[in-house]
N, C-alpha and C. Protein backbone atom coordinates (compact mmCIF):
# COMPACT_ATOMS: atom_id res chain seq x y z
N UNK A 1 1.40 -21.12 39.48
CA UNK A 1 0.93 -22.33 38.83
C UNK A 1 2.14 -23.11 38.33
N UNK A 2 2.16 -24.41 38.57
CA UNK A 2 2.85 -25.63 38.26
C UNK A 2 3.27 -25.21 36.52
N UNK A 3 4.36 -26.33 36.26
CA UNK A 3 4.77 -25.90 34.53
C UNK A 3 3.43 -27.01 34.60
N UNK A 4 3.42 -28.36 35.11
CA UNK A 4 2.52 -29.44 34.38
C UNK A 4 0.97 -28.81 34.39
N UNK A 5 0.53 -28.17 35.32
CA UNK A 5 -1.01 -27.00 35.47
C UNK A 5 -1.26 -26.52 34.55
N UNK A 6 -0.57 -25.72 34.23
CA UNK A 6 -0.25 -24.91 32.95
C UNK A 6 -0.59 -25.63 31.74
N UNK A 7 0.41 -26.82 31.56
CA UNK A 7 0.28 -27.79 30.08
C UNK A 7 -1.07 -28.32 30.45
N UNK A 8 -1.57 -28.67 31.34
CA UNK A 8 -2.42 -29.68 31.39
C UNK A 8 -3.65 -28.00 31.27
N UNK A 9 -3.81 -27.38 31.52
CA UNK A 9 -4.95 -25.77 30.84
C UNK A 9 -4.71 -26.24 29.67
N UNK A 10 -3.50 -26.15 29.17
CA UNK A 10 -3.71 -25.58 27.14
C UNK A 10 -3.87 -27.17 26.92
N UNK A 11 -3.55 -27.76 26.96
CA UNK A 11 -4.25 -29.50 26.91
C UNK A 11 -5.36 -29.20 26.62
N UNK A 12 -6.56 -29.03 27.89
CA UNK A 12 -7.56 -28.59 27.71
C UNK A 12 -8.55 -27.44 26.90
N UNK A 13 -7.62 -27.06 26.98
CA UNK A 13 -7.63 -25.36 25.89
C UNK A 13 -7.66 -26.01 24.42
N UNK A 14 -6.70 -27.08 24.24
CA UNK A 14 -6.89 -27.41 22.78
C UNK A 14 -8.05 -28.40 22.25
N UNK A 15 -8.32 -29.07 23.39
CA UNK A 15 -9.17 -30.24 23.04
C UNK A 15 -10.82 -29.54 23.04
N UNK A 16 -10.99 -27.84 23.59
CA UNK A 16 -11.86 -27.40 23.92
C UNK A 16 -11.99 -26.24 22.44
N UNK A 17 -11.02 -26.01 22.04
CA UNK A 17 -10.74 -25.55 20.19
C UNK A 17 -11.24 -26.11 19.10
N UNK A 18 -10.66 -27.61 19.73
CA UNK A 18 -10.64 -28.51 18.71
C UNK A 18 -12.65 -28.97 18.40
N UNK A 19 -12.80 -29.02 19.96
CA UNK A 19 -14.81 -29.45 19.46
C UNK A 19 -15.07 -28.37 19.17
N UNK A 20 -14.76 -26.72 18.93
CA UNK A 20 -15.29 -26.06 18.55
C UNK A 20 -15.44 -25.91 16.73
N UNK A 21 -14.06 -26.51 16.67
CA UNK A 21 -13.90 -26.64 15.01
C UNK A 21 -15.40 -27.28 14.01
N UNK A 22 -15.73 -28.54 14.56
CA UNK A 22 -16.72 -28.41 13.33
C UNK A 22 -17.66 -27.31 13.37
N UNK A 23 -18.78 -26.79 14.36
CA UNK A 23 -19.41 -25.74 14.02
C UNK A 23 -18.79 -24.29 13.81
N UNK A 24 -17.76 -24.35 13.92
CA UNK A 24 -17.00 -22.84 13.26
C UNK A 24 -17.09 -22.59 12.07
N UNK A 25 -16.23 -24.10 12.09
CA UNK A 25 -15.34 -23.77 10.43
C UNK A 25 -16.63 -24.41 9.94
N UNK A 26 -17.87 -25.39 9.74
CA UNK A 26 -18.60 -26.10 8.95
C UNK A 26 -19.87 -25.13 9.15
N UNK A 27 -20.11 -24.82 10.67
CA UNK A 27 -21.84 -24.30 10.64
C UNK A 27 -21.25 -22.63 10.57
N UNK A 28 -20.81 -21.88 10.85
CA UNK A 28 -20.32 -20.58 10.65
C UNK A 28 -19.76 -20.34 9.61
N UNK A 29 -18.68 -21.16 8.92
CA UNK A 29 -17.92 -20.43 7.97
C UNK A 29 -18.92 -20.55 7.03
N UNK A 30 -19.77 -21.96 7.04
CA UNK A 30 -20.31 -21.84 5.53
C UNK A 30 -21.47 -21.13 5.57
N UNK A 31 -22.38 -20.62 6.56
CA UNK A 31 -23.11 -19.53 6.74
C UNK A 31 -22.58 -18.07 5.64
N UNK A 32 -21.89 -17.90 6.38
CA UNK A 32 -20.42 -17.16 5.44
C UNK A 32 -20.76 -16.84 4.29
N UNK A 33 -20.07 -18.16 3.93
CA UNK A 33 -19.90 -18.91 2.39
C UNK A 33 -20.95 -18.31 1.89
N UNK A 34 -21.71 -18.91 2.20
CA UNK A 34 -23.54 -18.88 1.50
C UNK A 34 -23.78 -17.50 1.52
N UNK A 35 -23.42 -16.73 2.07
CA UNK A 35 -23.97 -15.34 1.83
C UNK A 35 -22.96 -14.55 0.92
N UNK A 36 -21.36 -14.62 1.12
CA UNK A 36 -20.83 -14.79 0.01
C UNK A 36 -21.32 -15.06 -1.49
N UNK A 37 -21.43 -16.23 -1.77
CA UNK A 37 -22.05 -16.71 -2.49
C UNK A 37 -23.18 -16.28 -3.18
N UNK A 38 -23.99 -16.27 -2.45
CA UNK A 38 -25.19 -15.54 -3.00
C UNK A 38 -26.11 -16.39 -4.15
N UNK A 39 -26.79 -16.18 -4.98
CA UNK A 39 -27.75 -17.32 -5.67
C UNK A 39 -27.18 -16.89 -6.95
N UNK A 40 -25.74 -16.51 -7.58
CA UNK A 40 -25.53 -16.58 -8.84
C UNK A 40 -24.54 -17.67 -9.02
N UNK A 41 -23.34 -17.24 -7.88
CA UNK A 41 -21.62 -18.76 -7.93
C UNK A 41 -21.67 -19.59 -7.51
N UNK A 42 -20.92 -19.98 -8.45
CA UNK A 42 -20.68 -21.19 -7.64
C UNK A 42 -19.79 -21.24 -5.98
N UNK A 43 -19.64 -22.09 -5.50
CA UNK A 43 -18.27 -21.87 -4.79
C UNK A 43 -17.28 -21.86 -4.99
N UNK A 44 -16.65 -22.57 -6.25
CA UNK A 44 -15.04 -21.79 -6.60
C UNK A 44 -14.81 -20.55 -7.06
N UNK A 45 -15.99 -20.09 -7.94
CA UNK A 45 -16.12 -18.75 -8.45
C UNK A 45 -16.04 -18.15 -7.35
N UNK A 46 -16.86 -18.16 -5.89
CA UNK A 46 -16.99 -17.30 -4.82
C UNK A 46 -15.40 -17.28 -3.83
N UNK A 47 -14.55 -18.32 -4.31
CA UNK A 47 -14.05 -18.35 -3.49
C UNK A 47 -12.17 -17.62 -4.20
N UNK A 48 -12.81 -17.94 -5.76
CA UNK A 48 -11.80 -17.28 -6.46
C UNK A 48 -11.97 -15.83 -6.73
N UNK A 49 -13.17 -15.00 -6.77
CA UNK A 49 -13.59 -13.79 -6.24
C UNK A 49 -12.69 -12.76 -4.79
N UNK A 50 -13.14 -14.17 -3.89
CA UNK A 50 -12.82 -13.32 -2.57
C UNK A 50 -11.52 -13.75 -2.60
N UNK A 51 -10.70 -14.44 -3.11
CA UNK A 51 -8.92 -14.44 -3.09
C UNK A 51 -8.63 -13.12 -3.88
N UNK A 52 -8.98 -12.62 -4.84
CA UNK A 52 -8.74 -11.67 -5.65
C UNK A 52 -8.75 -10.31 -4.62
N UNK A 53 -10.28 -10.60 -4.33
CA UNK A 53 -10.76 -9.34 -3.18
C UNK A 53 -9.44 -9.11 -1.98
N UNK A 54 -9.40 -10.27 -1.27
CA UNK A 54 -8.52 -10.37 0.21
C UNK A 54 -7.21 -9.79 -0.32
N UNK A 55 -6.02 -10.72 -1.70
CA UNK A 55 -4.80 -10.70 -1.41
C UNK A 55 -4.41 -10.05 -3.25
N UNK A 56 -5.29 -9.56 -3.86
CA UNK A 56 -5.17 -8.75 -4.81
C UNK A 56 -4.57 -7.41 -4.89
N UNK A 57 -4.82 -6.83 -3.56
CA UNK A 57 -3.73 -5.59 -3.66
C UNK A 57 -4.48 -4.46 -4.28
N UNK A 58 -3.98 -3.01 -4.21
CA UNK A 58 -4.66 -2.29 -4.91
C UNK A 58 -5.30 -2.15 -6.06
N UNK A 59 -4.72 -3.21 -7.10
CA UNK A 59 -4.79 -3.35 -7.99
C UNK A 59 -6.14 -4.57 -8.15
N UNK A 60 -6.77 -5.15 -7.51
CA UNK A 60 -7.20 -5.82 -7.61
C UNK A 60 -6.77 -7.14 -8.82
N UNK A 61 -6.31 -7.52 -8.77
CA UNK A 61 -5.50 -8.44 -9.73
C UNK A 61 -4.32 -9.10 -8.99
N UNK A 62 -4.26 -10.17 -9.86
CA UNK A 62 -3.47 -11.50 -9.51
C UNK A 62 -2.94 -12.01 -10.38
N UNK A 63 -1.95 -13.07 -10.66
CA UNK A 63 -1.56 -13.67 -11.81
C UNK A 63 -2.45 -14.98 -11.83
N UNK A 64 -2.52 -15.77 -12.46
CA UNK A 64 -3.48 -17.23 -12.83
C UNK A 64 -2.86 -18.09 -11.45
N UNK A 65 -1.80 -18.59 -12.10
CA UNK A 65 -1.24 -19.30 -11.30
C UNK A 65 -1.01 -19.02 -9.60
N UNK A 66 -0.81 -17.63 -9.04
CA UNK A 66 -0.94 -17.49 -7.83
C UNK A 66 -2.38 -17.89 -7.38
N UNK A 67 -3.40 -17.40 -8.05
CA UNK A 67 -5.12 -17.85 -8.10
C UNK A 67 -5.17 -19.54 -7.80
N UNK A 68 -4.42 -20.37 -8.40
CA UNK A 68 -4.67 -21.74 -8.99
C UNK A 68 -4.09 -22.59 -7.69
N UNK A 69 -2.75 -21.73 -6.53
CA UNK A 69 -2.16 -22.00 -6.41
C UNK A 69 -3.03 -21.84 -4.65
N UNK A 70 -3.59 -20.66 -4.51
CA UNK A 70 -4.49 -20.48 -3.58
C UNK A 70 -5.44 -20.88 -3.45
N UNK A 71 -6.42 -21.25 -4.43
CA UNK A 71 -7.96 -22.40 -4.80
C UNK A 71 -7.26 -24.05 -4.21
N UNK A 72 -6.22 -24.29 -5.12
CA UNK A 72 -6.19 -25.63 -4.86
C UNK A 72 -5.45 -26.11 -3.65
N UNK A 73 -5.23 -25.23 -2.44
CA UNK A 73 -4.78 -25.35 -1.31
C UNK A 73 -5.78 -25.44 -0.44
N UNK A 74 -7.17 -25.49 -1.01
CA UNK A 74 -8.83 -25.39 -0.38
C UNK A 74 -9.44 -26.43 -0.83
N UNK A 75 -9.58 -26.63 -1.92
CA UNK A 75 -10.01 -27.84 -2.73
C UNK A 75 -9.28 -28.68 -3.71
N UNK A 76 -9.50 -29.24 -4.14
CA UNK A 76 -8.85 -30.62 -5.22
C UNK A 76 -9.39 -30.29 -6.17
N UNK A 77 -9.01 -29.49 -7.13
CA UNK A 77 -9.31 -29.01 -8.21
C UNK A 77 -8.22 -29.36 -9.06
N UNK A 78 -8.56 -29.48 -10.24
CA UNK A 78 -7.41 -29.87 -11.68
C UNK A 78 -6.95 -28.06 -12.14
N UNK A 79 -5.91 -28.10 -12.70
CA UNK A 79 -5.70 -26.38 -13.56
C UNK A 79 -6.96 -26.43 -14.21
N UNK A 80 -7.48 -27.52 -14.95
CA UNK A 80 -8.20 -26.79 -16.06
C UNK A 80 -9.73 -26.69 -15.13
N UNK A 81 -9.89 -26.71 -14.37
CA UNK A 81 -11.16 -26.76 -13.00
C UNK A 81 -10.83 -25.08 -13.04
N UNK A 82 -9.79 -24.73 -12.56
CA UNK A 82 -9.52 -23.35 -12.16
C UNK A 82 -9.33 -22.54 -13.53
N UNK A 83 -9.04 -23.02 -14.62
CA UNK A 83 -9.28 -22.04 -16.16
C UNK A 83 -11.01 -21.95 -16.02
N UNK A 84 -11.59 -23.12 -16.23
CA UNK A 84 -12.74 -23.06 -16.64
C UNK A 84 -13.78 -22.11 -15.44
N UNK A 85 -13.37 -21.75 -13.96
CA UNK A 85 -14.13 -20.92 -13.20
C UNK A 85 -14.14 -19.52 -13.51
N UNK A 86 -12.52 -19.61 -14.02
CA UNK A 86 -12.09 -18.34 -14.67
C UNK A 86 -12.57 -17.59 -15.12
N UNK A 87 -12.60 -18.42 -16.38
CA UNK A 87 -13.93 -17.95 -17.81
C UNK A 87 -14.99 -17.89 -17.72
N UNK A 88 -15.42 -18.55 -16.67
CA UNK A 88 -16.94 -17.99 -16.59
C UNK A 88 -17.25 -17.06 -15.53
N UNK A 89 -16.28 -16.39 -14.89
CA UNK A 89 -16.48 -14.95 -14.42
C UNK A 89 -15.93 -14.34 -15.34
N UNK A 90 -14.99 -14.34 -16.04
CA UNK A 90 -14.93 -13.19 -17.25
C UNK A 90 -16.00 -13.16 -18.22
N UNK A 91 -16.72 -14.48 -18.39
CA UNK A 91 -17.75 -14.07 -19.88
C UNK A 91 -18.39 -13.21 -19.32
N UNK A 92 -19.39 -13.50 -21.47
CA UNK A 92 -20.35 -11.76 -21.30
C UNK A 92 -21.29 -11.73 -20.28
N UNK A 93 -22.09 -12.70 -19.63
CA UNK A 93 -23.29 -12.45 -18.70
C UNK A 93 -22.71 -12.11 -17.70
N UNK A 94 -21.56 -12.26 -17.58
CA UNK A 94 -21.18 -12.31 -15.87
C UNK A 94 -20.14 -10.75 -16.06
N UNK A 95 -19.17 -10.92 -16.41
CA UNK A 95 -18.44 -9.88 -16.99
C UNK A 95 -18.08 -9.19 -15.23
N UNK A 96 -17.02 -10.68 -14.43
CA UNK A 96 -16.73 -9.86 -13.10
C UNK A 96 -15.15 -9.91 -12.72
N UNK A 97 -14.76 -10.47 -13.90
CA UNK A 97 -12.99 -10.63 -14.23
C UNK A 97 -12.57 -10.31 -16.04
N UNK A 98 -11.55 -9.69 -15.49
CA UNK A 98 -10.65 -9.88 -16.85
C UNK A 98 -9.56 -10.52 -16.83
N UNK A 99 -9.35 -10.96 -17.98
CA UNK A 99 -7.98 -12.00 -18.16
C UNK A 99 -7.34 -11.46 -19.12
N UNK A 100 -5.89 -11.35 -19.11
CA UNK A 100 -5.16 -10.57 -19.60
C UNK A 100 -3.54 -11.02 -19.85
N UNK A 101 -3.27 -10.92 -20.60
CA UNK A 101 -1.46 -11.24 -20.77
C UNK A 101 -1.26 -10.63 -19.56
N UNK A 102 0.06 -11.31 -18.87
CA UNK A 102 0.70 -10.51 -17.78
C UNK A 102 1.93 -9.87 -18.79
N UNK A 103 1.66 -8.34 -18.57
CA UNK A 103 3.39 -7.71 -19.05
C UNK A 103 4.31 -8.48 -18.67
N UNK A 104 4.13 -8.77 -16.92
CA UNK A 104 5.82 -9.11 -17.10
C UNK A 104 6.32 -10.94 -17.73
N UNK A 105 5.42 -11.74 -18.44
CA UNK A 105 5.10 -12.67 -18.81
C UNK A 105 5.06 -13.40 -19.86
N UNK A 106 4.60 -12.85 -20.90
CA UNK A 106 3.60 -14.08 -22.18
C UNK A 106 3.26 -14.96 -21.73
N UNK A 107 3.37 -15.87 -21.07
CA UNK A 107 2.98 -17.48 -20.70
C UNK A 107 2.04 -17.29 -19.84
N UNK A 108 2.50 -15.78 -18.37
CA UNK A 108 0.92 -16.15 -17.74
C UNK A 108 0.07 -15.17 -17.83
N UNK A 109 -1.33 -15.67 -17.34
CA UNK A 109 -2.37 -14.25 -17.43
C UNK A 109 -2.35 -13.77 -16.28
N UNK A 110 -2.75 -12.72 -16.26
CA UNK A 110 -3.58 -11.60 -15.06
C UNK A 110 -4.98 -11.72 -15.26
N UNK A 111 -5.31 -12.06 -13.58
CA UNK A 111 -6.88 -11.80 -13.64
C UNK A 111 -7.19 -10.46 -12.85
N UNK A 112 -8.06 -9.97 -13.28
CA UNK A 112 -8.21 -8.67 -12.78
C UNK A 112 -9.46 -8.52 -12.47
N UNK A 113 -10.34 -8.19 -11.49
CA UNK A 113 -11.98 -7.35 -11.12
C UNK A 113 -12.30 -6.34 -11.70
N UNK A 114 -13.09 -6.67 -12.73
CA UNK A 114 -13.67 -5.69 -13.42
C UNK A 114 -14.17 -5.25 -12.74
N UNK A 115 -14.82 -3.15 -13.05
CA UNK A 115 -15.75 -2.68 -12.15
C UNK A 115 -16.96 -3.13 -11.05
N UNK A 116 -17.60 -3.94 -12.72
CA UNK A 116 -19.16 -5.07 -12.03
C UNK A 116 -18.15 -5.94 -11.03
N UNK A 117 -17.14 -6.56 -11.20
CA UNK A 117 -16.38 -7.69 -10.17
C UNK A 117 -16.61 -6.83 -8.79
N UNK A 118 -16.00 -5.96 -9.12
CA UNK A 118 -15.56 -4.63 -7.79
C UNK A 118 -17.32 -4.48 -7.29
N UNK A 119 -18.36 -4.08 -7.95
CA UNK A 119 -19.37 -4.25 -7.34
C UNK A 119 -20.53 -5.46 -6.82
N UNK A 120 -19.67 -6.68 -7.40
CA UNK A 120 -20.26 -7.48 -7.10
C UNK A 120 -19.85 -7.97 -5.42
N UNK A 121 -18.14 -7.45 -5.40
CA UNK A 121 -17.69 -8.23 -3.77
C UNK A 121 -18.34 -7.30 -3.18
N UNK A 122 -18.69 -6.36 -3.07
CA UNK A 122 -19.59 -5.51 -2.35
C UNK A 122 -20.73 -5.51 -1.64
N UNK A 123 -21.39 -6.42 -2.73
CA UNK A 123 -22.59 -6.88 -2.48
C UNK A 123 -22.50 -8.36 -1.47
N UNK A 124 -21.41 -9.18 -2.40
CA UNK A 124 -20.78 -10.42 -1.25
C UNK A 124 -20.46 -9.77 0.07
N UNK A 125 -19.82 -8.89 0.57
CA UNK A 125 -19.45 -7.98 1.85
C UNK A 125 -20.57 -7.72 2.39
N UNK A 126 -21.85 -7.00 1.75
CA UNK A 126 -23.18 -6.50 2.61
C UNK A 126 -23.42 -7.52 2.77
N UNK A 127 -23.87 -8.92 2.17
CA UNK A 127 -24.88 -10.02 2.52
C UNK A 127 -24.14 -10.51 3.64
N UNK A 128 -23.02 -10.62 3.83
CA UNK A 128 -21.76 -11.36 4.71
C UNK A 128 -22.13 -10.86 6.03
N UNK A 129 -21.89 -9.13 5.90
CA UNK A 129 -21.89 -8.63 7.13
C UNK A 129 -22.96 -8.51 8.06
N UNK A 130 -24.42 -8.95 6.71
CA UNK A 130 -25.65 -8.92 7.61
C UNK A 130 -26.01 -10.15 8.14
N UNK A 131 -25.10 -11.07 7.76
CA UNK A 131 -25.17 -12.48 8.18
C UNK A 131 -24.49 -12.75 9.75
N UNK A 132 -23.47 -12.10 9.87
CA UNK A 132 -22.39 -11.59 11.02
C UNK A 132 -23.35 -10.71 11.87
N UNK A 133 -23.65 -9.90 11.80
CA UNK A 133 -24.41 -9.09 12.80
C UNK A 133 -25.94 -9.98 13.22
N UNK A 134 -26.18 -10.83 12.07
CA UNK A 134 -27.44 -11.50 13.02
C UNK A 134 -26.79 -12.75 13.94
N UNK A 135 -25.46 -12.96 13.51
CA UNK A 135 -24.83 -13.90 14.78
C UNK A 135 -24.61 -13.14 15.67
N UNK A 136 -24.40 -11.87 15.81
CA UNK A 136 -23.46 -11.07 16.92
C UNK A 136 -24.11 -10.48 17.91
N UNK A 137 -25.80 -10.48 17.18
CA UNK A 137 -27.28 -9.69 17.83
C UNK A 137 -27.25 -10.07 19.09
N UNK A 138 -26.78 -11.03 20.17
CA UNK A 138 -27.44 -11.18 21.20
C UNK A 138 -25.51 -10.94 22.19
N UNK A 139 -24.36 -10.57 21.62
CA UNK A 139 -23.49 -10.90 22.18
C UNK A 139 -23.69 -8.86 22.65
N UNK A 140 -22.53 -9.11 23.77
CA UNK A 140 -21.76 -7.97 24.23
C UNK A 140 -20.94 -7.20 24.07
N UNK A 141 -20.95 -5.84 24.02
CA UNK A 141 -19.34 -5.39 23.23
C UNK A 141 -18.44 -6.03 23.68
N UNK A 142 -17.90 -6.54 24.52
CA UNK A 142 -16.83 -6.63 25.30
C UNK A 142 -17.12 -8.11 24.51
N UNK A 143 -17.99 -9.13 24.49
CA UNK A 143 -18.00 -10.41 23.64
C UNK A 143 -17.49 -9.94 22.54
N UNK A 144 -17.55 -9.25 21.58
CA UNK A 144 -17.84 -9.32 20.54
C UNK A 144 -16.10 -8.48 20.21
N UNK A 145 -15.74 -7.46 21.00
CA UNK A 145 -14.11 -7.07 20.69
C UNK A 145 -13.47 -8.48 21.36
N UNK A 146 -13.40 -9.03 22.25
CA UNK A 146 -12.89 -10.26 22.86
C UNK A 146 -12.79 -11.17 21.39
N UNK A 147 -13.62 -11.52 21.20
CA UNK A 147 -13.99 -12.70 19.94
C UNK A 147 -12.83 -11.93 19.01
N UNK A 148 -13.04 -10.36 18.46
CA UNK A 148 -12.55 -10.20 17.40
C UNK A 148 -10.75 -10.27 17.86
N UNK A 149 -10.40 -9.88 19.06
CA UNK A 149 -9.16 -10.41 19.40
C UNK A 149 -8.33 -11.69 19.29
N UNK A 150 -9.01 -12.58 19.97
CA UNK A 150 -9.09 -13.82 19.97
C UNK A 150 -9.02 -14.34 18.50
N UNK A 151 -9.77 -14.24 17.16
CA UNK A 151 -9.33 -14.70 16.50
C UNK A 151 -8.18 -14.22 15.20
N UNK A 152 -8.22 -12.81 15.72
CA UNK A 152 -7.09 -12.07 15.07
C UNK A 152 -5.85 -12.98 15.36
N UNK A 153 -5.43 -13.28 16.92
CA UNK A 153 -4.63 -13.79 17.22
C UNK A 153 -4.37 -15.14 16.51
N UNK A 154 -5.68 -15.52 16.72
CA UNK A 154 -5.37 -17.12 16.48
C UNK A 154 -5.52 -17.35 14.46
N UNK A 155 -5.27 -16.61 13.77
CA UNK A 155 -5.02 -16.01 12.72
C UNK A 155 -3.36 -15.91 12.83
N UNK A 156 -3.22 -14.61 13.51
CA UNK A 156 -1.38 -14.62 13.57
C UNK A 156 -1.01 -15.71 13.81
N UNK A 157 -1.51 -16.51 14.73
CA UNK A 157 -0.33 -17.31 15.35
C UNK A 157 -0.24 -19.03 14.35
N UNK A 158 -1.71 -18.50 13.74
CA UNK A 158 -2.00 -19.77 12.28
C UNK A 158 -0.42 -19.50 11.31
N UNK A 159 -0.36 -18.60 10.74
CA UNK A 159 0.60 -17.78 9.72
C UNK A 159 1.67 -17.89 9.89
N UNK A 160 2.02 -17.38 11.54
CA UNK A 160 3.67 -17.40 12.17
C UNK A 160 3.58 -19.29 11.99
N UNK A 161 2.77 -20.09 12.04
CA UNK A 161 3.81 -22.00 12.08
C UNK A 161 3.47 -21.59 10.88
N UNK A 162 2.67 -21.06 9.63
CA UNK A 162 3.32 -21.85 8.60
C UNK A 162 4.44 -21.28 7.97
N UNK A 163 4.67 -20.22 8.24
CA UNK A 163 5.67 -19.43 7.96
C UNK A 163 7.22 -20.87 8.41
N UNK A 164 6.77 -20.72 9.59
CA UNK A 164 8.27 -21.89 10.30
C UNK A 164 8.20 -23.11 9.63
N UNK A 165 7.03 -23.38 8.44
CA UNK A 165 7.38 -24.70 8.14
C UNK A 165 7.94 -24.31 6.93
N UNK A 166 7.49 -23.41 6.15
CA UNK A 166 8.04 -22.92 4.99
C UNK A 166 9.52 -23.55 4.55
């Protein structure tokens, strides 16, 4: 195959990505979302939850500002947008974060998943995954490891440019 064959495939390859984008990311992800979510959060709460969950570490915990710094790279939120989601997963009804001096700090806090936090992403994970398997019900193994390849990759290869723009 020609070099111009070639460009002129991923040409096509991209413009064939690109119409896939609104129902991915809009009719799939927020499928997602919504089961995420669930009928108590909001969506920043759900979405400041599952940052904790994903890039929290064993520890489940984060500092504020790494939190503030990951939310508002998703949405247009003010700091005090991201205090106030805060606090209302740490209050008493909800009681699914703690906020905490950071040791290595005074100035910033640690948010941390309380137990209930820890059992609440759980429950975000079951509703998620039963949401995922009723998309996946009619595909093929071989669809369905393909897909999970495919976007592993296209995951890495998201990370490796921003890494190069860094």
């Amino acid at each position: 195959m020609t070099a111009s064959k070639k460009d002129l495939n991923r040409r096509q390859a991209a413009s064939d990505y690109l119409a896939l984008f609104y129902p991915f990311h809009y009719r799939v992800g927020f499928a997602v979302e919504k089961a995420l979510r669930g009928n108590t959060l909001t969506q920043h709460q759900t979405v400041i939850l599952w940052i904790i969950h994903s890039e929290g570490g064993s520890s489940a915990s984060m500092r504020r500002k790494d939190i503030e710094t990951r939310i508002t790279a998703w949405f247009d939120l003010t700091s005090s947008a991201v205090s106030k989601a805060l606090r209302s997963l740490a209050r008493e009804d909800l009681r699914l974060l703690s906020i905490t001096e950071d040791p290595r700090s005074g100035r910033e806090k640690l948010v941390t998943l309380t137990r209930e936090g820890e059992r609440h992403i759980e429950a975000m994970v079951q509703r998620s995954e039963d949401v995922i398997l009723r998309i996946i019900e009619n595909m093929s193994p071989e669809e369905i490891r393909s897909g999970i390849r495919m976007l592993s990759r296209i995951v890495d290869e998201t990370l490796r440019l921003e890494n190069r723009q860094d």
